[in-house]
PDB file of N, CA and C in Angstrom:
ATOM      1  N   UNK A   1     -25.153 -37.144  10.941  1.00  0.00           N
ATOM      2  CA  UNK A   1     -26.216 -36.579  11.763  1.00  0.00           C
ATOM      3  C   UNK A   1     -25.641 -36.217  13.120  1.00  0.00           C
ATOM      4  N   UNK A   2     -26.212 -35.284  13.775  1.00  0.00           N
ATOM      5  CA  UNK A   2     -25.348 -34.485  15.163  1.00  0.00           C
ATOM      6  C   UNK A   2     -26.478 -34.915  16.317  1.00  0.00           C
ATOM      7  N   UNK A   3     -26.382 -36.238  17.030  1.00  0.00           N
ATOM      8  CA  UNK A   3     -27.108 -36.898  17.661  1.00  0.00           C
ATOM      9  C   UNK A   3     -27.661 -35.665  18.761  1.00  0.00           C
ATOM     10  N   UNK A   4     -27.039 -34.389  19.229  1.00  0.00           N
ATOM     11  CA  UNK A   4     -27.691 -33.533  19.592  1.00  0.00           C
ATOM     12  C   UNK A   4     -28.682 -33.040  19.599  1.00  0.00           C
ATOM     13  N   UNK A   5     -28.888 -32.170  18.200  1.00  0.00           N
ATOM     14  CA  UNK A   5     -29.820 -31.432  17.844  1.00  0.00           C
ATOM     15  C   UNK A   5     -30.878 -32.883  17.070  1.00  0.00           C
ATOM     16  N   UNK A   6     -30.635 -33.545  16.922  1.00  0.00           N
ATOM     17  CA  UNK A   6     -31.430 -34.554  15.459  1.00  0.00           C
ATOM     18  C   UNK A   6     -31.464 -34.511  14.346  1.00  0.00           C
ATOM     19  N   UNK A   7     -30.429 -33.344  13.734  1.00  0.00           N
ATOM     20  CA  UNK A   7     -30.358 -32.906  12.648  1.00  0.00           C
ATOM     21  C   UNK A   7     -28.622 -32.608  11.933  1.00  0.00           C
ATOM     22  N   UNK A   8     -28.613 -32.919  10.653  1.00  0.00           N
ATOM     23  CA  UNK A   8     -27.281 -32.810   9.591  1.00  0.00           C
ATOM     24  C   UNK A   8     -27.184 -31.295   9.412  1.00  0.00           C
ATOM     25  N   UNK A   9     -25.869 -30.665  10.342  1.00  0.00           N
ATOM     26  CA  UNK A   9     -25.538 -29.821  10.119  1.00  0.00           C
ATOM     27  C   UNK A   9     -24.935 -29.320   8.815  1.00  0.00           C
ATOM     28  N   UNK A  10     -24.477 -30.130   8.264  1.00  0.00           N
ATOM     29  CA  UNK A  10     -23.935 -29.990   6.727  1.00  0.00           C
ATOM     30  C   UNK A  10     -24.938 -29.749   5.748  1.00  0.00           C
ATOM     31  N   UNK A  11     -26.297 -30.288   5.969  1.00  0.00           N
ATOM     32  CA  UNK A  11     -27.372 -30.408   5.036  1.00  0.00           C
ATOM     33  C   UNK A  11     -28.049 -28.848   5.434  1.00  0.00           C
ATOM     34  N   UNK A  12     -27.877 -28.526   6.833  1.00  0.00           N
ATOM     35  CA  UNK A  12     -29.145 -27.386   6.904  1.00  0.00           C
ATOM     36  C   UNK A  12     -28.110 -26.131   6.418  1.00  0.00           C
ATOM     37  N   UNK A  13     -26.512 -26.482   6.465  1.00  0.00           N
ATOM     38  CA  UNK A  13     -25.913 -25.331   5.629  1.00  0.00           C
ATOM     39  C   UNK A  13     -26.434 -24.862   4.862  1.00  0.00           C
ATOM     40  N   UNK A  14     -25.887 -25.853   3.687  1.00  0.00           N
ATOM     41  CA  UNK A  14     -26.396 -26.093   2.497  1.00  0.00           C
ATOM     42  C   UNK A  14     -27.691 -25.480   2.472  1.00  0.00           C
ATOM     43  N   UNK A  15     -28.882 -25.968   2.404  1.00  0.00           N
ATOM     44  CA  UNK A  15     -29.829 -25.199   2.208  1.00  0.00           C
ATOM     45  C   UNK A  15     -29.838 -23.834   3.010  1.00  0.00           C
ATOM     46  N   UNK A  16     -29.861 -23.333   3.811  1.00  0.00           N
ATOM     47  CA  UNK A  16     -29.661 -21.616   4.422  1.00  0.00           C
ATOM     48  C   UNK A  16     -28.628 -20.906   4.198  1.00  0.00           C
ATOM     49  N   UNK A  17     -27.182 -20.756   3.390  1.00  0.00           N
ATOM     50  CA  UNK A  17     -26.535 -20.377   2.594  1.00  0.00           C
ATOM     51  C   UNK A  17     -26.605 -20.712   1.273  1.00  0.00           C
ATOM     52  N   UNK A  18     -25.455 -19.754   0.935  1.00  0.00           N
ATOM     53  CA  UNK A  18     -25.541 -19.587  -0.485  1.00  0.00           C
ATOM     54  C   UNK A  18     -23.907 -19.309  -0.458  1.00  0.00           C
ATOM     55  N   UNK A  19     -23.098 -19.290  -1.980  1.00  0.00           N
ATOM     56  CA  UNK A  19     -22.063 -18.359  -2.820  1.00  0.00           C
ATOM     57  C   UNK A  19     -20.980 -19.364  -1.503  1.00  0.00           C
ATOM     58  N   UNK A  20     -19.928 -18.090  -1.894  1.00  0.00           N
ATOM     59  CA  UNK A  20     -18.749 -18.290  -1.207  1.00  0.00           C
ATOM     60  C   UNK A  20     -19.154 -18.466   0.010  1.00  0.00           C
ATOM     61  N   UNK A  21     -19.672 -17.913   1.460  1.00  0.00           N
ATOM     62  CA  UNK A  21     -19.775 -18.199   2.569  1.00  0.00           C
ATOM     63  C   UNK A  21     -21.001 -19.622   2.994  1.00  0.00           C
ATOM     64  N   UNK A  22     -21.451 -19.999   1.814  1.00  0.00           N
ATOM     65  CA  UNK A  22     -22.016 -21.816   2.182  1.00  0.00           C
ATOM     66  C   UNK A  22     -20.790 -22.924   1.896  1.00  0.00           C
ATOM     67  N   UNK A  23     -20.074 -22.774   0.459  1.00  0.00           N
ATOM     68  CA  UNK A  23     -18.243 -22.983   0.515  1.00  0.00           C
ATOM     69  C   UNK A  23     -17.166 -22.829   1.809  1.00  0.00           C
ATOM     70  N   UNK A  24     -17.304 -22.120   2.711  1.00  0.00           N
ATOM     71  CA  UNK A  24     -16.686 -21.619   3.914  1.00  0.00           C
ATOM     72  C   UNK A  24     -17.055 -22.929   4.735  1.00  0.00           C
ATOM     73  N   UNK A  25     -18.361 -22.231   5.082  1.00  0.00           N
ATOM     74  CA  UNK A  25     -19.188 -23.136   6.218  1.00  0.00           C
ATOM     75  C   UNK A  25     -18.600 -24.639   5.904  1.00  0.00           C
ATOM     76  N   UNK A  26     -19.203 -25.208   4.927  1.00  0.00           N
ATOM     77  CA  UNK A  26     -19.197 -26.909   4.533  1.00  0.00           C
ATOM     78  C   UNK A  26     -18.163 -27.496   4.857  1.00  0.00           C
ATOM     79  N   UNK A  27     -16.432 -26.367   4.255  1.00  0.00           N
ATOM     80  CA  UNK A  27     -14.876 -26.690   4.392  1.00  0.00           C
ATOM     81  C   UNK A  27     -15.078 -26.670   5.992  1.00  0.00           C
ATOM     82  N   UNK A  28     -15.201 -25.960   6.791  1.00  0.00           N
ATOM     83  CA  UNK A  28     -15.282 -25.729   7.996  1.00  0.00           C
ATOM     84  C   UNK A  28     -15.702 -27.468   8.653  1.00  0.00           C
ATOM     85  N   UNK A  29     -17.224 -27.357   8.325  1.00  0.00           N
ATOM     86  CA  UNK A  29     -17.931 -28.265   9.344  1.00  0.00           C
ATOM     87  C   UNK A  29     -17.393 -29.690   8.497  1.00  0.00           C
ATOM     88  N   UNK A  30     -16.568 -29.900   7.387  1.00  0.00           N
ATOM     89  CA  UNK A  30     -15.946 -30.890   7.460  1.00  0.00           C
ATOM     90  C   UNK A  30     -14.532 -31.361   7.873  1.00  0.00           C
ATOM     91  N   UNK A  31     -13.978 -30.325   8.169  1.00  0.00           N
ATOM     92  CA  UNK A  31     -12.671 -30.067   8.458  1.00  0.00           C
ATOM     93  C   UNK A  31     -12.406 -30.955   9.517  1.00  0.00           C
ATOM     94  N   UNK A  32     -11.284 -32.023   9.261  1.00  0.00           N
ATOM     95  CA  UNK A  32     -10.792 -32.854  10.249  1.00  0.00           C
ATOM     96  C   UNK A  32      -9.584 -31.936  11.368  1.00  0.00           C
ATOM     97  N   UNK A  33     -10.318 -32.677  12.626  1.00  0.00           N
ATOM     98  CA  UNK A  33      -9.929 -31.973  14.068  1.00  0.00           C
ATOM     99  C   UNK A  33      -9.836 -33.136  14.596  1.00  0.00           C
ATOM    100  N   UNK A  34      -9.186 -32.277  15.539  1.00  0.00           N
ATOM    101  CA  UNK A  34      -8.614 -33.075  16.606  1.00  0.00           C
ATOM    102  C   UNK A  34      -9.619 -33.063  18.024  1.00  0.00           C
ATOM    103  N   UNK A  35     -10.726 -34.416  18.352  1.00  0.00           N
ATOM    104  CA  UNK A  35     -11.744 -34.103  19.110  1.00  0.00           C
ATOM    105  C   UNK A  35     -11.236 -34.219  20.772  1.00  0.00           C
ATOM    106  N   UNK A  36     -10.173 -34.459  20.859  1.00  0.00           N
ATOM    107  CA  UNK A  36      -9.678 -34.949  22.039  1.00  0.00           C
ATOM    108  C   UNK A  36      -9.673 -33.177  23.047  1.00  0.00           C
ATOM    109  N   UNK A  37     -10.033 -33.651  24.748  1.00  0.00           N
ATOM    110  CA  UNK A  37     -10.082 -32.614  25.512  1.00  0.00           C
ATOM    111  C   UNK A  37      -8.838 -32.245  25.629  1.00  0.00           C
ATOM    112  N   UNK A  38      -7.484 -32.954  25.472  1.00  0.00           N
ATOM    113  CA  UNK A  38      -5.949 -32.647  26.055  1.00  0.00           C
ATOM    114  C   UNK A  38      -5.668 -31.412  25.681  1.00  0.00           C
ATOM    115  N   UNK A  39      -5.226 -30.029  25.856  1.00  0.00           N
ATOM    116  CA  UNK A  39      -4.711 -29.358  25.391  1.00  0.00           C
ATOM    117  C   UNK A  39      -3.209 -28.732  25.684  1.00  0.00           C
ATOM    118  N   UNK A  40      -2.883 -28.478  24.766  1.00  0.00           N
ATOM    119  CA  UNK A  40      -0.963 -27.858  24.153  1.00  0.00           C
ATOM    120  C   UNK A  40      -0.905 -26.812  24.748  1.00  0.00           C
ATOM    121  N   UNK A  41      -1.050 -26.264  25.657  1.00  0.00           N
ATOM    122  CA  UNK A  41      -0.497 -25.149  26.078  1.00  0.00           C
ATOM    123  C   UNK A  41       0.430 -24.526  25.444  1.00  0.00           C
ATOM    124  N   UNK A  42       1.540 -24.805  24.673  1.00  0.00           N
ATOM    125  CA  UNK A  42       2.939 -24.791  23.931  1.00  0.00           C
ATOM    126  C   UNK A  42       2.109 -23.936  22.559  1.00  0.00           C
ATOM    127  N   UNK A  43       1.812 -25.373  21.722  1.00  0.00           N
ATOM    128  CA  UNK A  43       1.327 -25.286  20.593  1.00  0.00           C
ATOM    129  C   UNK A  43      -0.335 -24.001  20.474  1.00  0.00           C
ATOM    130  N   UNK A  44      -0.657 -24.172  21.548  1.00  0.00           N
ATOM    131  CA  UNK A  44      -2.329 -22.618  21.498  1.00  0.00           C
ATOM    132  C   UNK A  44      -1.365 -21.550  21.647  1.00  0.00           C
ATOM    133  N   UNK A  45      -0.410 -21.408  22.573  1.00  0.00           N
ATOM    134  CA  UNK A  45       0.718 -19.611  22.934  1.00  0.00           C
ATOM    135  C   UNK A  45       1.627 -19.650  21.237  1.00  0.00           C
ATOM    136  N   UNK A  46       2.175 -20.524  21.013  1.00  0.00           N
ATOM    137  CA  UNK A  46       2.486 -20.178  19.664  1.00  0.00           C
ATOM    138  C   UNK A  46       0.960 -19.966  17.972  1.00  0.00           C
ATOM    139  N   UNK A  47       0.204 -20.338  18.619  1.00  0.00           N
ATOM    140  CA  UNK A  47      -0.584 -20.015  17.048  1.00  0.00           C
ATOM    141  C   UNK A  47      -1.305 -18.639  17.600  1.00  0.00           C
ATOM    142  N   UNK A  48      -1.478 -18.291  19.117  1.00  0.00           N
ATOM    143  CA  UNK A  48      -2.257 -16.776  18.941  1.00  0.00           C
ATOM    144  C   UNK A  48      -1.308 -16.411  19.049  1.00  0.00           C
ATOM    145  N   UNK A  49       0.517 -16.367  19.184  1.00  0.00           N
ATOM    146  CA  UNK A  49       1.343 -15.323  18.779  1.00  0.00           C
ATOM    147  C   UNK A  49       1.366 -14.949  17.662  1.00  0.00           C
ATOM    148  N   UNK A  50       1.315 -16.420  16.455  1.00  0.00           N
ATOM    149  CA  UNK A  50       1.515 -15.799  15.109  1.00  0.00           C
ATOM    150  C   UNK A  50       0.539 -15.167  14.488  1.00  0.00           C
ATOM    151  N   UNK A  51      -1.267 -15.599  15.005  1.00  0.00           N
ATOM    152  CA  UNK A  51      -2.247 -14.921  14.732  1.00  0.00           C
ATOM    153  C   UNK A  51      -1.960 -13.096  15.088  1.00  0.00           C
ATOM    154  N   UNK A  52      -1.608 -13.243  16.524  1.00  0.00           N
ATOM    155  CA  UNK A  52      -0.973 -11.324  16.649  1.00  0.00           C
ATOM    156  C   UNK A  52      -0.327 -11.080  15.552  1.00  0.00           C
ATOM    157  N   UNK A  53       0.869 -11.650  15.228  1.00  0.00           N
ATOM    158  CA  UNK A  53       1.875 -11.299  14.279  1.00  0.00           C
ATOM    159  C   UNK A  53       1.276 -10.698  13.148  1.00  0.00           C
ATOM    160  N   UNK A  54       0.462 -11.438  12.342  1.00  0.00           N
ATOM    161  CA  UNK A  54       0.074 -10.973  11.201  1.00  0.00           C
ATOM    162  C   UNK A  54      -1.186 -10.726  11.270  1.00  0.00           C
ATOM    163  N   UNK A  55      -2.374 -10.053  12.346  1.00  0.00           N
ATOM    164  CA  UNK A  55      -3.336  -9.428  12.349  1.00  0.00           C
ATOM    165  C   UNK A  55      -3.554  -8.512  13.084  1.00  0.00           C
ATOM    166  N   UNK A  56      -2.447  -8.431  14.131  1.00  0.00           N
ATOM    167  CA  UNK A  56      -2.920  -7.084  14.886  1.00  0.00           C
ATOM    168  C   UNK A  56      -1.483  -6.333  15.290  1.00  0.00           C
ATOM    169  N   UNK A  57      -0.164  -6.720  15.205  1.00  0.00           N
ATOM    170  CA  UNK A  57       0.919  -6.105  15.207  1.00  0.00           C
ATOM    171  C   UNK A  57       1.494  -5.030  14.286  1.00  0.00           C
ATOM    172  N   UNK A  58       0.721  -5.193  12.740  1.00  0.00           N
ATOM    173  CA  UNK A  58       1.152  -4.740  11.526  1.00  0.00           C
ATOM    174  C   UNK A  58       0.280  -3.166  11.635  1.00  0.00           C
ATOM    175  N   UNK A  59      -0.718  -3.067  12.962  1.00  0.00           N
ATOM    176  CA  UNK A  59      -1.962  -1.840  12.772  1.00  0.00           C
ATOM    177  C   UNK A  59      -0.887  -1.370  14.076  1.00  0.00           C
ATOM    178  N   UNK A  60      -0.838  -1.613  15.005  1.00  0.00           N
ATOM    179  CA  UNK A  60      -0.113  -1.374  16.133  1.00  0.00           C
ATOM    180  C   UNK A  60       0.925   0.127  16.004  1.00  0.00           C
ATOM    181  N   UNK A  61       1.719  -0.053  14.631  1.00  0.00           N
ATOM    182  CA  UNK A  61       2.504   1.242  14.592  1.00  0.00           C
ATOM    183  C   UNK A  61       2.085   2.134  13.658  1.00  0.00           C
ATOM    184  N   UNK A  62       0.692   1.860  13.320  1.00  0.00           N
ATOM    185  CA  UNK A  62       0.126   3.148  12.547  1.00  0.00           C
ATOM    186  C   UNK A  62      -0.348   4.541  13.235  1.00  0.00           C
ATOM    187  N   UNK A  63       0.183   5.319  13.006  1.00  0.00           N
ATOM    188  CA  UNK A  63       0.007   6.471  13.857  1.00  0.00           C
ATOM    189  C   UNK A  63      -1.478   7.407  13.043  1.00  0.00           C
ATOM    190  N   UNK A  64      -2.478   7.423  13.692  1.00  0.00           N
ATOM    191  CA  UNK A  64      -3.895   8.333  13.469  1.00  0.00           C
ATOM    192  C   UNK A  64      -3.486   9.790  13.507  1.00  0.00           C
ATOM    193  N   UNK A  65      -3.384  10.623  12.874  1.00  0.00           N
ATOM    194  CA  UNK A  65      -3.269  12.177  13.126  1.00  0.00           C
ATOM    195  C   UNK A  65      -4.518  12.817  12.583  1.00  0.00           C
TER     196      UNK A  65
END
């Protein structure tokens, strides 16, 4: 339960999705993280480099004519 709202975010998925994207959601909102405020400066500049790498570098030399 998400002492926030008063309510099981996992449960109100579940019921208001459906198919593959209620599968998404659930993996998601169970997905073990790391809750701590510290952050990697190091480790965040290397994962949105490799996120560039393979989502927005590969469109970069397509030429529109």
């Amino acid at each position: 339960m998400y002492a926030e709202f008063g309510r099981n975010l996992e449960k109100d998925i579940v019921s208001e999705t459906s198919g593959h994207f209620r599968r998404l959601l659930v993996s998601v909102c169970n997905a073990g993280r790391d809750e701590s405020t510290s952050i990697d400066t190091a480790k965040a500049e290397k994962d949105a480099n490799d996120i560039y790498a393979v989502l927005v570098q590969p469109f970069c030399s397509l030429h529109f004519y």
